[in-house]
PDB file of N, CA and C in Angstrom:
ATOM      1  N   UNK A   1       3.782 -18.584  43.981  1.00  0.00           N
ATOM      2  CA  UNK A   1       2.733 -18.758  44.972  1.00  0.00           C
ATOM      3  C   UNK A   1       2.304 -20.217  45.009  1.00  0.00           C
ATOM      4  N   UNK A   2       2.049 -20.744  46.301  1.00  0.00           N
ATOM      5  CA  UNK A   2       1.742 -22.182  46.474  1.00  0.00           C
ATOM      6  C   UNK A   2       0.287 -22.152  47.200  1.00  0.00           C
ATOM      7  N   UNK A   3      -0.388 -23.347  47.306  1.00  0.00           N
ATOM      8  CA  UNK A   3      -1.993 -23.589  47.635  1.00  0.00           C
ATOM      9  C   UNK A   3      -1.411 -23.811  48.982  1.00  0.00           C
ATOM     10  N   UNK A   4      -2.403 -23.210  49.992  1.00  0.00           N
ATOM     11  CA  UNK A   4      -2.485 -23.840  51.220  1.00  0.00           C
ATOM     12  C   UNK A   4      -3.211 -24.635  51.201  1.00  0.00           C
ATOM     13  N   UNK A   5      -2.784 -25.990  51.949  1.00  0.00           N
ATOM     14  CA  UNK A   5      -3.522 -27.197  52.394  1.00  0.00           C
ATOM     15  C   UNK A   5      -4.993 -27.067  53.113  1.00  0.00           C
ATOM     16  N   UNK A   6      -5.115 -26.176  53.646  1.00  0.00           N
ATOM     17  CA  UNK A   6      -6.309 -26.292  54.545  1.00  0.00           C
ATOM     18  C   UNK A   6      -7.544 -25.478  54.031  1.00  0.00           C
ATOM     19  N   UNK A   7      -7.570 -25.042  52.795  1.00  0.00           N
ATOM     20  CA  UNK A   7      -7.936 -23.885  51.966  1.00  0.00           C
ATOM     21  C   UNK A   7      -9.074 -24.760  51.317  1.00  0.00           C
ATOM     22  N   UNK A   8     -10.181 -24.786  51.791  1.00  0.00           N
ATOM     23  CA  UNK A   8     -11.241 -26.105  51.071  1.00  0.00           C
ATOM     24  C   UNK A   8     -12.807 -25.361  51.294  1.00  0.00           C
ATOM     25  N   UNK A   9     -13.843 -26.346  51.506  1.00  0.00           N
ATOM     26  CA  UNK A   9     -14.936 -25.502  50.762  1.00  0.00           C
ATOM     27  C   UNK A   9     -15.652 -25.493  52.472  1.00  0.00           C
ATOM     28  N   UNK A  10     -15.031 -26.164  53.549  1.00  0.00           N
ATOM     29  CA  UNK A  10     -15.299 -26.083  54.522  1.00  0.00           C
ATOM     30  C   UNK A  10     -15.104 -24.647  55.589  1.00  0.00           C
ATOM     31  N   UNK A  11     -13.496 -24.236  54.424  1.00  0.00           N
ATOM     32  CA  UNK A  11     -12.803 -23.042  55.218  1.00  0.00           C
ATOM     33  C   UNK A  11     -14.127 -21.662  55.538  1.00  0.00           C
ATOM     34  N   UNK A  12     -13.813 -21.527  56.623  1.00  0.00           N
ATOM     35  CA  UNK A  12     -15.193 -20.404  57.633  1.00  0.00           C
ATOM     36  C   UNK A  12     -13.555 -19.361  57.674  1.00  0.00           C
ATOM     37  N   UNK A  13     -12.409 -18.865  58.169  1.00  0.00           N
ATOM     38  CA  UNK A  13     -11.682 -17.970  58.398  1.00  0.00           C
ATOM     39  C   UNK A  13     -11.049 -18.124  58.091  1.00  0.00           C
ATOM     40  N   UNK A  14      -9.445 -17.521  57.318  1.00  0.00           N
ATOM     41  CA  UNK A  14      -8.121 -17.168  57.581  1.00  0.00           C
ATOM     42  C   UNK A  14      -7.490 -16.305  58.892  1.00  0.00           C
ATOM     43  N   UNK A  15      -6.705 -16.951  59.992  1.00  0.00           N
ATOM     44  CA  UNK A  15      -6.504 -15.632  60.863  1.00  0.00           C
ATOM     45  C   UNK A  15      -4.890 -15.855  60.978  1.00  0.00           C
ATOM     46  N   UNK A  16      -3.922 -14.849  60.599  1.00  0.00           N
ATOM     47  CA  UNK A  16      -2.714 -14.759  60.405  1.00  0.00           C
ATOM     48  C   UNK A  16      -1.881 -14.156  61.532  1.00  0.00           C
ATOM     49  N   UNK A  17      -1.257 -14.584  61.930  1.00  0.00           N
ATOM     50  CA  UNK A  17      -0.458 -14.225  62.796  1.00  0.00           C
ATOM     51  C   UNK A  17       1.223 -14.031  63.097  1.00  0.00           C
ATOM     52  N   UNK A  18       1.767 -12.985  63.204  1.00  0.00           N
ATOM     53  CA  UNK A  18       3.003 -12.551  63.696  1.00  0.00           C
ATOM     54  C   UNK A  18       3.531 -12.283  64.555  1.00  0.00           C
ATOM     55  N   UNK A  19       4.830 -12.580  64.965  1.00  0.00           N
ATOM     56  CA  UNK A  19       5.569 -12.088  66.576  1.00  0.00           C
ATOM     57  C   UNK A  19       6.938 -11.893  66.022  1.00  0.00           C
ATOM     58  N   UNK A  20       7.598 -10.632  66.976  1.00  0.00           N
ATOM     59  CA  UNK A  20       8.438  -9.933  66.154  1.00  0.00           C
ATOM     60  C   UNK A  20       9.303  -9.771  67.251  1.00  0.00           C
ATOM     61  N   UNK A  21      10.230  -9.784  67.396  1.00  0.00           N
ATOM     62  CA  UNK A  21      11.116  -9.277  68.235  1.00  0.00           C
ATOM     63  C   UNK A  21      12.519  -8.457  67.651  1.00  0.00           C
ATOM     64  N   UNK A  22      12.665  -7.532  68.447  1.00  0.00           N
ATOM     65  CA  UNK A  22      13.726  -6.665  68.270  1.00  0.00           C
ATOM     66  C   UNK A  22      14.743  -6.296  69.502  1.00  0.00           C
ATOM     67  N   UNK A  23      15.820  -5.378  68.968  1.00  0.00           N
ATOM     68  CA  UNK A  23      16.343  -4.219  69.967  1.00  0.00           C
ATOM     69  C   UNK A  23      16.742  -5.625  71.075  1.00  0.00           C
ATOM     70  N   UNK A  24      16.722  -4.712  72.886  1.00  0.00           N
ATOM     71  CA  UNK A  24      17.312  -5.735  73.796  1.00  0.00           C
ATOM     72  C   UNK A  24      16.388  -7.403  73.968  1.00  0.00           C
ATOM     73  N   UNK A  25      15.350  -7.353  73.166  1.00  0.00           N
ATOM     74  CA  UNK A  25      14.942  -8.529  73.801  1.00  0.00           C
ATOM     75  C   UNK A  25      15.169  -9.886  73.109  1.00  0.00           C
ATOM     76  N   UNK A  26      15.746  -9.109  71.545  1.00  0.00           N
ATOM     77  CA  UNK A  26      16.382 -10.148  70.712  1.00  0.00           C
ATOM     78  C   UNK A  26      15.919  -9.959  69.395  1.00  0.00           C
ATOM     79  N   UNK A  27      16.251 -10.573  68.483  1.00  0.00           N
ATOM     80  CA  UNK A  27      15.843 -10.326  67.311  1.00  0.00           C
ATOM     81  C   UNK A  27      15.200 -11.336  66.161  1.00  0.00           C
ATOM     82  N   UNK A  28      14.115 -11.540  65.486  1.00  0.00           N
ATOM     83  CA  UNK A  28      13.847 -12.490  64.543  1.00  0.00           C
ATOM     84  C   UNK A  28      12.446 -12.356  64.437  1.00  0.00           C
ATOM     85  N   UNK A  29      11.654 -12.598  63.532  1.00  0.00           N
ATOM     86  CA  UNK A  29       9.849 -13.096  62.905  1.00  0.00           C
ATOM     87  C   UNK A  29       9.799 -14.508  62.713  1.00  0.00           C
ATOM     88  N   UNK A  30       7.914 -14.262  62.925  1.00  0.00           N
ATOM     89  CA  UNK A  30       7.358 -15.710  62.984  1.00  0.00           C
ATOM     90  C   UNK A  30       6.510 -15.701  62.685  1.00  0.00           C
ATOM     91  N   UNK A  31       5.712 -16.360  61.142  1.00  0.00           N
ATOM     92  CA  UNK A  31       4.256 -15.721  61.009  1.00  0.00           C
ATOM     93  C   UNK A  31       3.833 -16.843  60.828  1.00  0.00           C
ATOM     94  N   UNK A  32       2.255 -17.416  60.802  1.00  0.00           N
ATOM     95  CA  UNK A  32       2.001 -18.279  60.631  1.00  0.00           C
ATOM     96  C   UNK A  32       0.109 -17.848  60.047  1.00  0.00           C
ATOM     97  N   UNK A  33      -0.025 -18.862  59.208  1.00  0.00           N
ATOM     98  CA  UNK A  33      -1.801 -18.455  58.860  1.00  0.00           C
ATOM     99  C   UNK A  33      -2.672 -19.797  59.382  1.00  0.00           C
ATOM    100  N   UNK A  34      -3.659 -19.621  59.645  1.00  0.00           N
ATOM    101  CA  UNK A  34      -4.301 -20.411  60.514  1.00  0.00           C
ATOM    102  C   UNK A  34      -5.903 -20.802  60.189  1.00  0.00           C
ATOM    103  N   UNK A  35      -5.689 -21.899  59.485  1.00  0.00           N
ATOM    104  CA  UNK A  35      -7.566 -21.890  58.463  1.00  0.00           C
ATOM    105  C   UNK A  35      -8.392 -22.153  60.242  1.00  0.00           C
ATOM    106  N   UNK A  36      -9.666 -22.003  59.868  1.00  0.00           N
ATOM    107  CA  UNK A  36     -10.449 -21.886  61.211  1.00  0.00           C
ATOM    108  C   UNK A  36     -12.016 -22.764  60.094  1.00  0.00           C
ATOM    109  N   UNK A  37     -12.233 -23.379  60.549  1.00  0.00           N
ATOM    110  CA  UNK A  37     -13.409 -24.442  59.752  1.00  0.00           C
ATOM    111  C   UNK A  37     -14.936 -24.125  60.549  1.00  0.00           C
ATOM    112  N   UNK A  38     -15.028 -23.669  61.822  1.00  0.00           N
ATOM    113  CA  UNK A  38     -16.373 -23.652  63.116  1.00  0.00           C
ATOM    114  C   UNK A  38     -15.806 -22.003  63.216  1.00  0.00           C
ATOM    115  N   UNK A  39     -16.961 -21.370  63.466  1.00  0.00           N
ATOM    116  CA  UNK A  39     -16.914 -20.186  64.277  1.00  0.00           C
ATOM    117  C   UNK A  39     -17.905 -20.293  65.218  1.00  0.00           C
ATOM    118  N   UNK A  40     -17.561 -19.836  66.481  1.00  0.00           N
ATOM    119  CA  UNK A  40     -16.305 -18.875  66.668  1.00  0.00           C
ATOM    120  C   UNK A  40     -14.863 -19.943  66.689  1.00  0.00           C
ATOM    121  N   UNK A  41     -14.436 -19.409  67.061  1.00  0.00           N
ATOM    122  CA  UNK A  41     -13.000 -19.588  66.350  1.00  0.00           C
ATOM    123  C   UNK A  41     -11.710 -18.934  67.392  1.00  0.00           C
ATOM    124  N   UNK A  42     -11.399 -19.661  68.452  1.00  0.00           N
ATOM    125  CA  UNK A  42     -10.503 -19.189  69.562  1.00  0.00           C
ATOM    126  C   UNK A  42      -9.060 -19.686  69.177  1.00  0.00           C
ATOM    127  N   UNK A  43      -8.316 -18.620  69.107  1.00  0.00           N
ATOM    128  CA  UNK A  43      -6.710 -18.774  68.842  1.00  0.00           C
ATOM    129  C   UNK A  43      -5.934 -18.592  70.513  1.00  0.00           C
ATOM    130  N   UNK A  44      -5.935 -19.288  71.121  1.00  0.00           N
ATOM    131  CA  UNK A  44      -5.015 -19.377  72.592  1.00  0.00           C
ATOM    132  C   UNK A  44      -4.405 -18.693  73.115  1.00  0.00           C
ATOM    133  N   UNK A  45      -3.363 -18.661  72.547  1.00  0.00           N
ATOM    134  CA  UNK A  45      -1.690 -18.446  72.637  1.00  0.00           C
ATOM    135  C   UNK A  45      -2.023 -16.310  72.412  1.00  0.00           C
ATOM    136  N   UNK A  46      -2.995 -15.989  72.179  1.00  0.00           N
ATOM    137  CA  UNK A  46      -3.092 -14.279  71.672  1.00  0.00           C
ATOM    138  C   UNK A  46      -4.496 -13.789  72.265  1.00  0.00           C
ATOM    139  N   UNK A  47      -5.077 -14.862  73.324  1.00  0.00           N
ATOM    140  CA  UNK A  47      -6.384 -14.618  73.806  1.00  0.00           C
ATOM    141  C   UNK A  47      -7.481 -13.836  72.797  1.00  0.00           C
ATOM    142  N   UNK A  48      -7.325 -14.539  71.579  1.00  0.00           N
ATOM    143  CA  UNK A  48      -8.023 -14.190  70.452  1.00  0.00           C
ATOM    144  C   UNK A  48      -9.056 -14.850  70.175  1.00  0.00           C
ATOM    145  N   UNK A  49     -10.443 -14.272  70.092  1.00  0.00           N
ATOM    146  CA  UNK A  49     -11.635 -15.526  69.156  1.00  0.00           C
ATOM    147  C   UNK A  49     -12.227 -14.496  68.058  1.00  0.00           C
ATOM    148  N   UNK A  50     -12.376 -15.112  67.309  1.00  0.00           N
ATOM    149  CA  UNK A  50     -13.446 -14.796  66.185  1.00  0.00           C
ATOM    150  C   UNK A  50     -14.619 -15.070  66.398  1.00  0.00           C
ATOM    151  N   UNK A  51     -15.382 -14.175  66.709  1.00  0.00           N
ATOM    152  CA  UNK A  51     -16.971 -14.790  66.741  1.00  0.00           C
ATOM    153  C   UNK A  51     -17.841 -15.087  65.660  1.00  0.00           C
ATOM    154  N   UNK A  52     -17.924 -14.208  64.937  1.00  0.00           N
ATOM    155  CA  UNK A  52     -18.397 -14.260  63.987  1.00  0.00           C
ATOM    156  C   UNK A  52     -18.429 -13.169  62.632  1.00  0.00           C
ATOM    157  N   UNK A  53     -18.634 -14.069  61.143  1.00  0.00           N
ATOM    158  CA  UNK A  53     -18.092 -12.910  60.138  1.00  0.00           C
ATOM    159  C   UNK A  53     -19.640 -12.562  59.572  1.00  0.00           C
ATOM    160  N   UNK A  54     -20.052 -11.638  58.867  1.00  0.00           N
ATOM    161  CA  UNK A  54     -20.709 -11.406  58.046  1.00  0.00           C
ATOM    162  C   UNK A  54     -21.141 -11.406  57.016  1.00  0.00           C
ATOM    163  N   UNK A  55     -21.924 -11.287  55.845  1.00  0.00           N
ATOM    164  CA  UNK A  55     -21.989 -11.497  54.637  1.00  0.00           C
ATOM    165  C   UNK A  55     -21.263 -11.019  53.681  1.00  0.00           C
ATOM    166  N   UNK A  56     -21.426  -9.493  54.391  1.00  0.00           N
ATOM    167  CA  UNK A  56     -20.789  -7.881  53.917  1.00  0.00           C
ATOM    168  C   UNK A  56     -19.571  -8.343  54.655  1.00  0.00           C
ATOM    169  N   UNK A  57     -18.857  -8.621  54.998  1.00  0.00           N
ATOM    170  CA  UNK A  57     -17.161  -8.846  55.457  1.00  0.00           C
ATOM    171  C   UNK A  57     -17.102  -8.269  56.957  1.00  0.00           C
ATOM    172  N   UNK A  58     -17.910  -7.491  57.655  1.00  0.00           N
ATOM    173  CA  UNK A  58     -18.327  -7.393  59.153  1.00  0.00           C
ATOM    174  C   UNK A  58     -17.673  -8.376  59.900  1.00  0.00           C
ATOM    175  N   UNK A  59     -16.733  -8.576  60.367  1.00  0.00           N
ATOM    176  CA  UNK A  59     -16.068  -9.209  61.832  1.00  0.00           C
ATOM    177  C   UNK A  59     -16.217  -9.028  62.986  1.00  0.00           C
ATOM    178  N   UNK A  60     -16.686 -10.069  64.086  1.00  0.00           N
ATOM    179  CA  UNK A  60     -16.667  -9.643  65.165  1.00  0.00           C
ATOM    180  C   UNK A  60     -15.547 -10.484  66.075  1.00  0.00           C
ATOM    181  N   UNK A  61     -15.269 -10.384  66.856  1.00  0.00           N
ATOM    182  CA  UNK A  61     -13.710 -10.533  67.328  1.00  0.00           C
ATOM    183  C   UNK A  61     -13.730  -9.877  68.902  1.00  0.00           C
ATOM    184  N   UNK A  62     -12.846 -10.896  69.581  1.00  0.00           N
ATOM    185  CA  UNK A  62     -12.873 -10.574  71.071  1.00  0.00           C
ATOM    186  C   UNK A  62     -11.810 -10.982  71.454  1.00  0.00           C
ATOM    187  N   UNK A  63     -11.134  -9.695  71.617  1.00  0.00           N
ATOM    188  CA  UNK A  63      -9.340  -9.860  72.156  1.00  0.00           C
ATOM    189  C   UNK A  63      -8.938  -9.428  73.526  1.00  0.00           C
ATOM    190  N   UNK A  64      -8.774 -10.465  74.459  1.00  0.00           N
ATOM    191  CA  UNK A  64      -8.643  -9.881  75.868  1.00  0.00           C
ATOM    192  C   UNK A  64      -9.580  -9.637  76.332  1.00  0.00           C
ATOM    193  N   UNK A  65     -11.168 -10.197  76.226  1.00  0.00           N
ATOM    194  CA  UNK A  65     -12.347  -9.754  76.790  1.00  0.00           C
ATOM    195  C   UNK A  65     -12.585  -8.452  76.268  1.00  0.00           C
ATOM    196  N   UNK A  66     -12.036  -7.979  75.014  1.00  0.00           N
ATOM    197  CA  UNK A  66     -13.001  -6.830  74.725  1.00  0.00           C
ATOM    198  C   UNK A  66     -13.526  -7.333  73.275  1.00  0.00           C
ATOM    199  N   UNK A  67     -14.768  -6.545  73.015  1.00  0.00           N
ATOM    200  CA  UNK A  67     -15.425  -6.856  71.685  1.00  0.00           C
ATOM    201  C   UNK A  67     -14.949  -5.614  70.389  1.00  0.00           C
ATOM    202  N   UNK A  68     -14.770  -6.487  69.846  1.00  0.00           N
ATOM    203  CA  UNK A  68     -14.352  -4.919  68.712  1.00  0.00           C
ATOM    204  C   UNK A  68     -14.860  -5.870  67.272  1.00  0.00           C
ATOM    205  N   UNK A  69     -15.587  -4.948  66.731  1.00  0.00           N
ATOM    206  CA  UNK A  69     -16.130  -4.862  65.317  1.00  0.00           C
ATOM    207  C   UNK A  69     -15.543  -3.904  64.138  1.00  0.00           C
ATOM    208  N   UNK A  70     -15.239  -5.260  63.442  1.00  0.00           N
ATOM    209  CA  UNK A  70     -14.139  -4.348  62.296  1.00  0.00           C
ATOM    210  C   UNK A  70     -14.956  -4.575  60.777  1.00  0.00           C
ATOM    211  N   UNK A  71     -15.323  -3.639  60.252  1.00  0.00           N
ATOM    212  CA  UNK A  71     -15.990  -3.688  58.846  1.00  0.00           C
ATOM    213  C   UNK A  71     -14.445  -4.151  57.610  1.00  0.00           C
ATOM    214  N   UNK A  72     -15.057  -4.530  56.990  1.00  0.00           N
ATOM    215  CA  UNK A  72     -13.996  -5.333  55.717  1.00  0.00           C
ATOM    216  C   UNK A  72     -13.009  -3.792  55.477  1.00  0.00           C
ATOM    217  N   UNK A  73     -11.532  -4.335  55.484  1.00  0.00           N
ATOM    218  CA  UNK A  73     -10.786  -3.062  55.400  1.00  0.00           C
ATOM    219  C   UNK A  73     -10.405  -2.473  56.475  1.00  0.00           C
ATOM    220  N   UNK A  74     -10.783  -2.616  57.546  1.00  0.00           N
ATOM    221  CA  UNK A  74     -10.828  -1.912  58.452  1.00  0.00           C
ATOM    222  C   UNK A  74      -9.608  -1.873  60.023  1.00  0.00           C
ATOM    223  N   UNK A  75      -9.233  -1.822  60.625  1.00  0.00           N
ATOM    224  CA  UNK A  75      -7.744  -2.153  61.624  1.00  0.00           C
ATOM    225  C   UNK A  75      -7.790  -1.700  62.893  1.00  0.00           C
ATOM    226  N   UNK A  76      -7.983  -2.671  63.870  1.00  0.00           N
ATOM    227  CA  UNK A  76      -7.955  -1.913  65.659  1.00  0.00           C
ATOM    228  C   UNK A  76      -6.577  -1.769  65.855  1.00  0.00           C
ATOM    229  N   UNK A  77      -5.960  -0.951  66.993  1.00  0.00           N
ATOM    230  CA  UNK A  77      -4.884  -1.836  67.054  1.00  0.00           C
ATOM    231  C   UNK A  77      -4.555  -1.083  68.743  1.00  0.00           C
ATOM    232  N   UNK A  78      -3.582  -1.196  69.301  1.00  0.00           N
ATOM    233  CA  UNK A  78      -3.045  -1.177  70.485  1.00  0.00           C
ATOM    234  C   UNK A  78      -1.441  -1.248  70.587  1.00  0.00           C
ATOM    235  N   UNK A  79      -0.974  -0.099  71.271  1.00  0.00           N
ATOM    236  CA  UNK A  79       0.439  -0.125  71.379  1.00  0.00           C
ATOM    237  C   UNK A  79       0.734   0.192  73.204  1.00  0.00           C
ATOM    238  N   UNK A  80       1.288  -0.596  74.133  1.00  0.00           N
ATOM    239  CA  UNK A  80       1.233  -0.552  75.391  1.00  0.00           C
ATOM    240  C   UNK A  80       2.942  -1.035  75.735  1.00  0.00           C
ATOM    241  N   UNK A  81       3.346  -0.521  76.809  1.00  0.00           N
ATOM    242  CA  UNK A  81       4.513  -0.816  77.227  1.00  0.00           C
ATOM    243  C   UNK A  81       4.450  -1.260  78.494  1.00  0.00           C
ATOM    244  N   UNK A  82       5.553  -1.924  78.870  1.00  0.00           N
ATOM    245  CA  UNK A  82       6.153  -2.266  80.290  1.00  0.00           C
ATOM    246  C   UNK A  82       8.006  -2.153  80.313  1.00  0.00           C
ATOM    247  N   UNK A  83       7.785  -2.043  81.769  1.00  0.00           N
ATOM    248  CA  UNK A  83       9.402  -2.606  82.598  1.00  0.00           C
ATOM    249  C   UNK A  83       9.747  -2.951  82.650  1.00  0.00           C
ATOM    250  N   UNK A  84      10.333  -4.284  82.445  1.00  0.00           N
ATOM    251  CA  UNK A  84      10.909  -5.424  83.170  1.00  0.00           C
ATOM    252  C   UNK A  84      12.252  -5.529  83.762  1.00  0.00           C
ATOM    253  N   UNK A  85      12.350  -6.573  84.483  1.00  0.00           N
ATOM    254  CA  UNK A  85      14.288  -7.014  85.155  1.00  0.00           C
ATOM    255  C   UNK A  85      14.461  -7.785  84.880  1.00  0.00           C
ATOM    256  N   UNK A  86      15.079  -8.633  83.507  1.00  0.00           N
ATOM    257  CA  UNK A  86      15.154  -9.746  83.617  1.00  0.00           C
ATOM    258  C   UNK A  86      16.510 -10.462  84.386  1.00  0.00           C
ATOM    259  N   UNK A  87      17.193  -9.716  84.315  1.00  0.00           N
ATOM    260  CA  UNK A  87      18.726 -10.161  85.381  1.00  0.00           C
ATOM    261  C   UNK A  87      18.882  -9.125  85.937  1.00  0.00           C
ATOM    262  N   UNK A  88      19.384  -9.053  87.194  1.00  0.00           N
ATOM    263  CA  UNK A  88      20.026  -7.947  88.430  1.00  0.00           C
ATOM    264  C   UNK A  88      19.138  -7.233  88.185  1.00  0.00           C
ATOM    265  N   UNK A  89      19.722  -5.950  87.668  1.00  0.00           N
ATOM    266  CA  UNK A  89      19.121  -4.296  88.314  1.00  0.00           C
ATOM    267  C   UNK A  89      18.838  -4.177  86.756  1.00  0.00           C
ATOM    268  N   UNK A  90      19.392  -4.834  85.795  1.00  0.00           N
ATOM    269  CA  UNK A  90      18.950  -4.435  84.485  1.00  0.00           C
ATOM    270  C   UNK A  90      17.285  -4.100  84.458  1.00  0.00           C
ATOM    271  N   UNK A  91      17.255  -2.769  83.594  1.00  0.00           N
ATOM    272  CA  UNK A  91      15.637  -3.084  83.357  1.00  0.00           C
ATOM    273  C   UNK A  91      15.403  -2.695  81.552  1.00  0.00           C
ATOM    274  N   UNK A  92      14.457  -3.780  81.056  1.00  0.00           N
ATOM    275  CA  UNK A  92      14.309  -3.509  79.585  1.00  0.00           C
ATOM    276  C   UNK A  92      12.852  -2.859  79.247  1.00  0.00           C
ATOM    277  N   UNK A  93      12.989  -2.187  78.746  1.00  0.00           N
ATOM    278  CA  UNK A  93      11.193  -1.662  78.614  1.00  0.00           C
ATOM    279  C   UNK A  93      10.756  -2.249  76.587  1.00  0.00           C
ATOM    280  N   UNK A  94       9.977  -2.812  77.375  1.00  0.00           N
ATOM    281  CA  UNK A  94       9.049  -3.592  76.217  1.00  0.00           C
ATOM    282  C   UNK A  94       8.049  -2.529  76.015  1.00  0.00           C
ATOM    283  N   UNK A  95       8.015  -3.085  74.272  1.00  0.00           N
ATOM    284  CA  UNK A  95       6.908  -2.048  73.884  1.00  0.00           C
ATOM    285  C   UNK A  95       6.197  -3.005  73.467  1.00  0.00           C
ATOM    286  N   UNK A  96       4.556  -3.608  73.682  1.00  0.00           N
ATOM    287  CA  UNK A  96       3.591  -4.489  72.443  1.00  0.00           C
ATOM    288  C   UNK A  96       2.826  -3.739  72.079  1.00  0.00           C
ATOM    289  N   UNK A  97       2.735  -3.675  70.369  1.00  0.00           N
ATOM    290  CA  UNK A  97       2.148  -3.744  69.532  1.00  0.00           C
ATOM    291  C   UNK A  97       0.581  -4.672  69.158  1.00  0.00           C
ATOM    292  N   UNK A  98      -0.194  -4.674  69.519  1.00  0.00           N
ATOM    293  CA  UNK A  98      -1.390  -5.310  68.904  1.00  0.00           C
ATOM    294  C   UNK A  98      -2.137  -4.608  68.010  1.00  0.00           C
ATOM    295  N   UNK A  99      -2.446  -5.686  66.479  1.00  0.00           N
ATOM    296  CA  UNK A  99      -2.957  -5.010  65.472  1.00  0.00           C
ATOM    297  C   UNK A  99      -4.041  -6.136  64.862  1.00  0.00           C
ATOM    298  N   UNK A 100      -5.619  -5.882  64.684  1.00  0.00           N
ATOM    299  CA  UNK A 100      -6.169  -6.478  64.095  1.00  0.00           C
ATOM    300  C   UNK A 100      -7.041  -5.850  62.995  1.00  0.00           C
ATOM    301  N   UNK A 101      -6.521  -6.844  61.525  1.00  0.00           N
ATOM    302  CA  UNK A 101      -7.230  -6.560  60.534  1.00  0.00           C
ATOM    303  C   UNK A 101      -8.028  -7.011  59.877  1.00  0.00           C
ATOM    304  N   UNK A 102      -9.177  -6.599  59.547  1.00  0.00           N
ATOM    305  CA  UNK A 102     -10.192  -7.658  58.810  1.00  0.00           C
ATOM    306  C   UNK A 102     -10.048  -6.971  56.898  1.00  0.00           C
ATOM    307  N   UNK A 103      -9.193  -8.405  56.809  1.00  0.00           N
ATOM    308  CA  UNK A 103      -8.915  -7.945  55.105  1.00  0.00           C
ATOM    309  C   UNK A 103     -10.365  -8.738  54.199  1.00  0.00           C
ATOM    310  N   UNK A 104     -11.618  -8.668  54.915  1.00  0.00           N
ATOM    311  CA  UNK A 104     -12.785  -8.796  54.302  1.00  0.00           C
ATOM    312  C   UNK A 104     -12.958 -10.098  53.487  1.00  0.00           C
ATOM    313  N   UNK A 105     -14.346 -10.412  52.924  1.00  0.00           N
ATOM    314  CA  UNK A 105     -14.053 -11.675  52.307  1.00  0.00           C
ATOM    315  C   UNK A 105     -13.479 -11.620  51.374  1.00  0.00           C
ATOM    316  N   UNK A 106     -12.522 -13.039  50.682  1.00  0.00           N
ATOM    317  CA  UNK A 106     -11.571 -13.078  49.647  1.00  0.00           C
ATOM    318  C   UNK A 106     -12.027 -14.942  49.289  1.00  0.00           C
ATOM    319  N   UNK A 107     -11.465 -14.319  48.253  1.00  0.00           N
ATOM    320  CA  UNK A 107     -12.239 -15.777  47.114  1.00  0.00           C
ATOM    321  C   UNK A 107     -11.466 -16.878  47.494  1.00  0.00           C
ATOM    322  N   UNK A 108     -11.766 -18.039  47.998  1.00  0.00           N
ATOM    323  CA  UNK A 108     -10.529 -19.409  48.444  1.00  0.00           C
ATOM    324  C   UNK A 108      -9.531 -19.625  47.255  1.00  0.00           C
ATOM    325  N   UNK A 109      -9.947 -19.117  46.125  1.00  0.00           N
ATOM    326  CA  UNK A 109      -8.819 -19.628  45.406  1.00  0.00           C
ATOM    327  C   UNK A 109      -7.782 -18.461  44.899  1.00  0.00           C
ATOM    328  N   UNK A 110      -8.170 -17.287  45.768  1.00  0.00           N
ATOM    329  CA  UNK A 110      -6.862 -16.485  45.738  1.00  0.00           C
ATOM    330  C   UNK A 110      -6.314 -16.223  47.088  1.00  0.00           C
ATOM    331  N   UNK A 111      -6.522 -17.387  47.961  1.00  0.00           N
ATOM    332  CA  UNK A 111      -5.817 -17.436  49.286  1.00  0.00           C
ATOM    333  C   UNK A 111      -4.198 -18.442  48.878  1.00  0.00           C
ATOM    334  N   UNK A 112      -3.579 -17.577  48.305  1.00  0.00           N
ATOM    335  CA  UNK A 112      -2.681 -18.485  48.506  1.00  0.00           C
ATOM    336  C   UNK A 112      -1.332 -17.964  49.475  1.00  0.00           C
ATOM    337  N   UNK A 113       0.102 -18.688  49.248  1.00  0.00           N
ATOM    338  CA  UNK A 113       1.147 -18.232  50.052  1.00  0.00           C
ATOM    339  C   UNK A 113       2.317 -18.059  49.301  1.00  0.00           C
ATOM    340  N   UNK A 114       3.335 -17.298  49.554  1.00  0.00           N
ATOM    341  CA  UNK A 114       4.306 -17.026  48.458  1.00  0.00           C
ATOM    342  C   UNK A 114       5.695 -18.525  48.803  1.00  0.00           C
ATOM    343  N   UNK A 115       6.207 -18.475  47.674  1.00  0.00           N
ATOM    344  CA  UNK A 115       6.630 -19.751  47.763  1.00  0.00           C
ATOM    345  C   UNK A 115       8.030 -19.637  48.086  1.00  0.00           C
ATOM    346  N   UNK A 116       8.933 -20.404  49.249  1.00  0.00           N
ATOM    347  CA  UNK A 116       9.729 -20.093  49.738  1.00  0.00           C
ATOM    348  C   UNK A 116      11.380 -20.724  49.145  1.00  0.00           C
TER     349      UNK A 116
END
């Protein structure tokens, strides 16, 4: 296990993130962890913010314009499909997965990462 760099006395969040692809649309993972220093705390690319955490490990969080409150431990999640064409008449049906977990507060110095 190695120290993350951004892991300091300033750190306000950890928010971790994965994208996965399989089957026809291709195959491979991508995860990445993401220190957050100000809350709230907007991640872009997943129309994700953190609003704000709690004492008790209480998260509040707004994904896609909805609000969802997750107590420490706790997991929303969302599974939705589509159609698509990406060439001719082909059509691939996508499935997304959205999953959010609040793994509650954790001590900065057992935030670490496994070593590659």
């Amino acid at each position: 296990m190695v120290s993350l760099n951004f892991v300091n006395q300033k750190l306000k969040v950890v928010l971790g993130t994965t994208n996965s692809l399989s089957g026809a649309a291709g195959s491979g993972r991508a995860s990445f962890l993401h220190g957050a220093f100000e809350l709230p705390y907007a991640y872009e690319i997943q129309s994700l913010k953190i609003v704000g955490v709690e004492a008790d490990g209480m998260a509040y969080v707004e994904f896609e314009k909805r609000q969802i409150t997750l107590k420490a431990g706790q997991e929303w999640g969302r599974i939705s499909s589509t159609v698509e064409t990406p060439v001719g008449t082909a059509k691939v049906k996508m499935t997304t997965t959205d999953t959010i977990v609040n793994h509650g507060i954790v001590e900065k110095s057992k935030i670490v990462a496994p070593k590659r």
